[in-house]
Protein backbone atom coordinates (compact mmCIF):
# COMPACT_ATOMS: atom_id res chain seq x y z
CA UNK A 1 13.30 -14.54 -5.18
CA UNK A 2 9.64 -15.44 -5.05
CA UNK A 3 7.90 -17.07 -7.98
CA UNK A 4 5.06 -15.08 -9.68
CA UNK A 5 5.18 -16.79 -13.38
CA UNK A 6 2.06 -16.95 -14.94
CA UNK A 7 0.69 -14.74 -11.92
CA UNK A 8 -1.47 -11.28 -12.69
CA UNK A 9 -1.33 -8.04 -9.99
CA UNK A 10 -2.47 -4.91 -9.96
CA UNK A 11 -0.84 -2.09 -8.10
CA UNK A 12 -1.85 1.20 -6.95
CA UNK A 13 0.39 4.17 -6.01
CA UNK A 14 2.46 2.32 -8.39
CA UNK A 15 4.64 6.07 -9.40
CA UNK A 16 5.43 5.91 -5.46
CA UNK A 17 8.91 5.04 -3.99
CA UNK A 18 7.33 1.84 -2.52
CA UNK A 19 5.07 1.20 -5.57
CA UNK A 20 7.65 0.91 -8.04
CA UNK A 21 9.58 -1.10 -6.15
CA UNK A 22 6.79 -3.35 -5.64
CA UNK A 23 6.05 -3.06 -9.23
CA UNK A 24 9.83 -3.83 -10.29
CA UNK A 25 10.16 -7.28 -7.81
CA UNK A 26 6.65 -8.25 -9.09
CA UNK A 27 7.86 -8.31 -13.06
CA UNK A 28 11.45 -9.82 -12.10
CA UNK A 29 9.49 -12.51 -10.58
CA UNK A 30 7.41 -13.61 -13.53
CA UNK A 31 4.17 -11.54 -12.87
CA UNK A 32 2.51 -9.37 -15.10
CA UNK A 33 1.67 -6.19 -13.68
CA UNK A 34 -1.12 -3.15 -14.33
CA UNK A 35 0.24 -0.10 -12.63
CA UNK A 36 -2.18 2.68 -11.31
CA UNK A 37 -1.31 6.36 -10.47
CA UNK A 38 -2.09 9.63 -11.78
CA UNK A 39 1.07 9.76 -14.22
CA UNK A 40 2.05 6.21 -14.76
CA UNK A 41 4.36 7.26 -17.84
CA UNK A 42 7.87 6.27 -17.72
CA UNK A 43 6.83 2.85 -15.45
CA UNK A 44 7.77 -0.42 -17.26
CA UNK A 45 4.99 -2.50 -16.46
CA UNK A 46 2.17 -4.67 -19.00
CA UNK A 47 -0.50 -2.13 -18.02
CA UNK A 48 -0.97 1.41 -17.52
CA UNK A 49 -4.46 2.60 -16.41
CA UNK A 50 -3.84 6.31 -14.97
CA UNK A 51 -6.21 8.06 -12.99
CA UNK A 52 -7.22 9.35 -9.75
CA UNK A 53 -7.75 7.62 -6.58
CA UNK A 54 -10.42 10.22 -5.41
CA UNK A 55 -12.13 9.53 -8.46
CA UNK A 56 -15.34 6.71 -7.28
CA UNK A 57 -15.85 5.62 -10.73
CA UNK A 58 -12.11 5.10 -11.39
CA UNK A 59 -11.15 3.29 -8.33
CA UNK A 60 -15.01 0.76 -8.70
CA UNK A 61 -13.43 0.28 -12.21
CA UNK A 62 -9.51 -0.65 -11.67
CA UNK A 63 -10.09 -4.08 -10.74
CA UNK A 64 -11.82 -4.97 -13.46
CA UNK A 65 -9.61 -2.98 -16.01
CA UNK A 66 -6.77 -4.96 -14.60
CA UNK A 67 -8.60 -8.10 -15.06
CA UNK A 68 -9.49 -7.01 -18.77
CA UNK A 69 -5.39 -5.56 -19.51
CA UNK A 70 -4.06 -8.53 -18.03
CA UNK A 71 -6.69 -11.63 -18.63
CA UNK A 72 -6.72 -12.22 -14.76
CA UNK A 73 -6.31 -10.71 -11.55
CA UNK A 74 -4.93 -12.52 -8.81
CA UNK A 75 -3.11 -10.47 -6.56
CA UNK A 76 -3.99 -6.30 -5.39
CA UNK A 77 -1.68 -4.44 -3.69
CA UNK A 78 -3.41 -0.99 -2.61
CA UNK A 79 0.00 0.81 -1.75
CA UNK A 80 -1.40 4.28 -2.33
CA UNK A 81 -1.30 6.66 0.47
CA UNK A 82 -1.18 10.02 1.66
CA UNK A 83 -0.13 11.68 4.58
CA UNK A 84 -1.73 14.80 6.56
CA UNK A 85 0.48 15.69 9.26
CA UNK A 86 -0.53 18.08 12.81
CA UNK A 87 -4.06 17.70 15.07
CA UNK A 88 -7.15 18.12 14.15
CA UNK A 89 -7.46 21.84 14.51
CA UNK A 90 -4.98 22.23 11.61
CA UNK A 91 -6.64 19.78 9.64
CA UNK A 92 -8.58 22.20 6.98
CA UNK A 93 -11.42 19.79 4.78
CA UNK A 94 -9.43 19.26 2.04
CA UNK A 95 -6.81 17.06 4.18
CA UNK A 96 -9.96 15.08 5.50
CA UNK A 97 -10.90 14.30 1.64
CA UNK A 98 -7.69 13.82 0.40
CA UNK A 99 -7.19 11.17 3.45
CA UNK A 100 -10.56 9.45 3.89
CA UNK A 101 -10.38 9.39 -0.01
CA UNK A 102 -6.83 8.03 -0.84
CA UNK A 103 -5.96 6.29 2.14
CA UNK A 104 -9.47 4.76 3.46
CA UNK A 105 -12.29 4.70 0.07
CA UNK A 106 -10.15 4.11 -2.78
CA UNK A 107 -9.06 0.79 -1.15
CA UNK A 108 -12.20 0.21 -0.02
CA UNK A 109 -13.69 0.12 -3.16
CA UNK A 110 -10.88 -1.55 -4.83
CA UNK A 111 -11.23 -4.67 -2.51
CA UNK A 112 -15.08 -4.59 -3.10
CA UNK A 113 -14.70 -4.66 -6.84
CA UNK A 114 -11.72 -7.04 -6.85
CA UNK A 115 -13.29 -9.96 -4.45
CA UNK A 116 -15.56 -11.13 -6.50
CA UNK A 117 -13.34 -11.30 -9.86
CA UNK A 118 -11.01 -13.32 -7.61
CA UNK A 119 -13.76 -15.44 -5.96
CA UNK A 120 -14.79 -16.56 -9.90
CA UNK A 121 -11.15 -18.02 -10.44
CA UNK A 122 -10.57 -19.90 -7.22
CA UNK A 123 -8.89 -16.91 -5.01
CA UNK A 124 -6.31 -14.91 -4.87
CA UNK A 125 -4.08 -12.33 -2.42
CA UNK A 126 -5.15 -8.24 -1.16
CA UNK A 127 -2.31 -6.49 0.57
CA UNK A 128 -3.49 -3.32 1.94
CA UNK A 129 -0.96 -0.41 3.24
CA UNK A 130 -1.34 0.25 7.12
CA UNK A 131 0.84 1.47 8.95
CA UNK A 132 2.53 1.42 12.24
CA UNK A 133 1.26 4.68 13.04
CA UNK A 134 -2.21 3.25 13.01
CA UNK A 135 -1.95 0.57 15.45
CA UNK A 136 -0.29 2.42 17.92
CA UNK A 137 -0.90 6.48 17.06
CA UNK A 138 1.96 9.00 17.32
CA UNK A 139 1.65 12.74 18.07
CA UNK A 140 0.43 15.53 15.64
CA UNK A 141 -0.69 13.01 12.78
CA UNK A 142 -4.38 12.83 13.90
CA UNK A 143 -6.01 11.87 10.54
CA UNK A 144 -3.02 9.94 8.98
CA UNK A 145 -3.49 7.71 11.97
CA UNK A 146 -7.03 7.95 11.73
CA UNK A 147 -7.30 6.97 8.53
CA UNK A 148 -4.48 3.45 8.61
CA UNK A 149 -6.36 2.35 11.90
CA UNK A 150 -8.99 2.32 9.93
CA UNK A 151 -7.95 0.11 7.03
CA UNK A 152 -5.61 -1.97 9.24
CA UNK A 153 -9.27 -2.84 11.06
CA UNK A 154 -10.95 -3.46 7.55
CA UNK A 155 -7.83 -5.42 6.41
CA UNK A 156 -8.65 -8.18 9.80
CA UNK A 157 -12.32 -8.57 8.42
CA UNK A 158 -11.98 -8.80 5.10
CA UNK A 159 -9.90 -11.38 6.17
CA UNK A 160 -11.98 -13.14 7.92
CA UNK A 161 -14.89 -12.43 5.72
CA UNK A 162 -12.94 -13.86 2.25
CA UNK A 163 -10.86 -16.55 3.80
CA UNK A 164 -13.71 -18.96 2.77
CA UNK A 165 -13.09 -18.15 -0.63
CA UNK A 166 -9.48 -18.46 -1.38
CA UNK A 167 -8.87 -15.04 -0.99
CA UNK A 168 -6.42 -13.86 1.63
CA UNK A 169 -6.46 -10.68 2.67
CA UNK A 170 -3.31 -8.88 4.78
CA UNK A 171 -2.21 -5.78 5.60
CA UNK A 172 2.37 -4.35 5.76
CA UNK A 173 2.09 -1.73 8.50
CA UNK A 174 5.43 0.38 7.83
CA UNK A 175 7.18 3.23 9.95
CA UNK A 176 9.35 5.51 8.44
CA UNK A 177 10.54 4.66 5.10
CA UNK A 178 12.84 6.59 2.65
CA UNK A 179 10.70 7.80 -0.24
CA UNK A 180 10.34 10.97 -2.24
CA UNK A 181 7.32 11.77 -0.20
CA UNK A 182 8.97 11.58 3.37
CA UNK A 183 11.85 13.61 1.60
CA UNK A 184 9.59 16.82 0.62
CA UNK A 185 7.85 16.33 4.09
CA UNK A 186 11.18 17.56 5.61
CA UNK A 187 12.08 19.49 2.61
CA UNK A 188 8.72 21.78 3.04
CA UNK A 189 9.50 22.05 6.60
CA UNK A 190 12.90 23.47 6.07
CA UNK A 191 15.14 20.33 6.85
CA UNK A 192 17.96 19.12 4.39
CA UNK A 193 16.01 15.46 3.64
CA UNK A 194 19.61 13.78 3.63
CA UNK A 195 20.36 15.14 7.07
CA UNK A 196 16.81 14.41 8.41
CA UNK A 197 16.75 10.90 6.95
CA UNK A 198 19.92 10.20 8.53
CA UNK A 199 18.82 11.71 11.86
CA UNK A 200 15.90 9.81 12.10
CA UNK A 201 18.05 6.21 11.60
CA UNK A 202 19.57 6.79 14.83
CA UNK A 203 16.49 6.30 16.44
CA UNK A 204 16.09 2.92 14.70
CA UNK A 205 17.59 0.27 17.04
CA UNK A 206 18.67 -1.75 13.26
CA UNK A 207 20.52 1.82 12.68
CA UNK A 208 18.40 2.90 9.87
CA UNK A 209 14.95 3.82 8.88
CA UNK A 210 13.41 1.69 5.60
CA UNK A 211 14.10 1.73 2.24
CA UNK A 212 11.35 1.05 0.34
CA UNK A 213 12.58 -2.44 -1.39
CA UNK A 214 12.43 -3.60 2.84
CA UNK A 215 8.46 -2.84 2.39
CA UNK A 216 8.06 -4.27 -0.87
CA UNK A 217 10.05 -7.65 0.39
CA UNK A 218 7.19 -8.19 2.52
CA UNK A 219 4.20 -7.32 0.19
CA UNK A 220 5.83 -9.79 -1.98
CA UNK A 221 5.98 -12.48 0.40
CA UNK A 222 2.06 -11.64 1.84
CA UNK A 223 1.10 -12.39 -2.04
CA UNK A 224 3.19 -15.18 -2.39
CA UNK A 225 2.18 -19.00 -2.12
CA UNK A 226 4.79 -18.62 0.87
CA UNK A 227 2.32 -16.97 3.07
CA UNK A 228 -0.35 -19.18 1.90
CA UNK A 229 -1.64 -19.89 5.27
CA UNK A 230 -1.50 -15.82 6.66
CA UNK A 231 -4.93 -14.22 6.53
CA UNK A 232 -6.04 -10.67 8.33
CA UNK A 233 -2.69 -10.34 9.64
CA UNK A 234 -1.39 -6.65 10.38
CA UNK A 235 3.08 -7.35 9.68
CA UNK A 236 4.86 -4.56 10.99
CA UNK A 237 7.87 -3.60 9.41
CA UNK A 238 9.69 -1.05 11.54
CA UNK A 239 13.11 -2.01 12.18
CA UNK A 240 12.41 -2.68 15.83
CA UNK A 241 11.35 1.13 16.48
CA UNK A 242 8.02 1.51 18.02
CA UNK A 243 5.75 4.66 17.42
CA UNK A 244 6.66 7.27 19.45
């Protein structure tokens, strides 16, 4: 287990299969935590500060709400994300907003806000949620791919931007991982999620696709004092399966 006593995070898309388990390893490790999500009820965590990511205001203000809840902000993890699956031609301009918005602004302006409250106390750690998908796009998820090449890119310089100031910034670039929002994604395309889920591990070469504590292992360790020498790295975590 890695140490986070006496260590302050904020965490968005913290209602999320990955986000709570991000949220959960954070607190057994000693950190206190402000969760952010549009219903954050029922999370165990020090701070709740609901809202919506498509919201400008809200997302300029969460850093500094954390800092405020919390009396310090060293680590961010912007897990939040949404996915718009097909091409372009099926992508109507609410999918565009919803993506550019969650996936692409809201960490954006969460970084922008959070830098400087981090540069005042000496530093701190941003992990960002790529994805695999945006290094190396896959078929008929144009603006999901879009949209994670895109922060994956502003991840490595931010990095490079911030190092100077104690701040390292990284990015966990997933593939498939078992959550409640892969799960409807088959279940609204008339697959039995259990049966898809376990389909789709025996493309894996490890015999499995993620769970979402094998994600949140590895945010952990990019905030940790373990990784203290890891700045604008992209870490894929994909089980050795490559896009396809």
């Amino acid at each position: 287990m890695m140490e986070f006593k006496g260590k302050t995070a904020l965490v968005t898309g913290a209602a999320g299969g990955i986000g709570a388990s991000i949220v959960e390893r954070l607190r057994s490790a000693g950190a206190r935590v402000a969760v952010a999500d549009r219903d954050v009820g029922g999370i165990e965590a020090e701070a709740h500060l609901a809202g919506d990511l498509m919201d400008a205001a809200y997302s300029d203000a969460l850093p500094q709400m954390a800092a405020v809840a919390l009396g310090g902000l060293d680590i961010v993890i912007n897990n939040a994300g949404v996915i718009t699956r097909g091409p372009v031609t099926d992508t109507s301009d609410a999918d565009w907003d919803m993506s550019l918005g969650v996936n692409v602004e809201a960490p954006f302006r969460i970084c922008r806000a959070a830098i400087p409250i981090m540069a005042r106390s000496g530093g701190g750690a941003i992990v960002n949620t790529a994805s695999c998908w945006g290094l190396r796009p896959g078929p008929n998820h144009a603006i999901y791919c879009m949209t994670k090449a895109a922060i994956a890119s502003l991840t490595q310089c931010m990095g490079m931007d911030h190092a100077h100031q104690g701040i390292r910034i990284n990015a966990v670039c997933p593939n498939e991982v078992n959550t409640p929002m892969l799960r409807t994604g088959f279940a609204r395309r008339g697959f039995d999620p259990d049966s898809a889920v376990a389909e789709l591990g025996k493309t894996v070469p490890l015999g499995r696709i993620a769970e979402p504590e094998d994600i949140a292992d590895v945010v952990l360790f990019l905030a940790s004092d373990a990784a203290r020498y890891i700045c604008g790295a992209l870490i894929e975590v994909n089980g050795g399966k490559p896009v396809s």
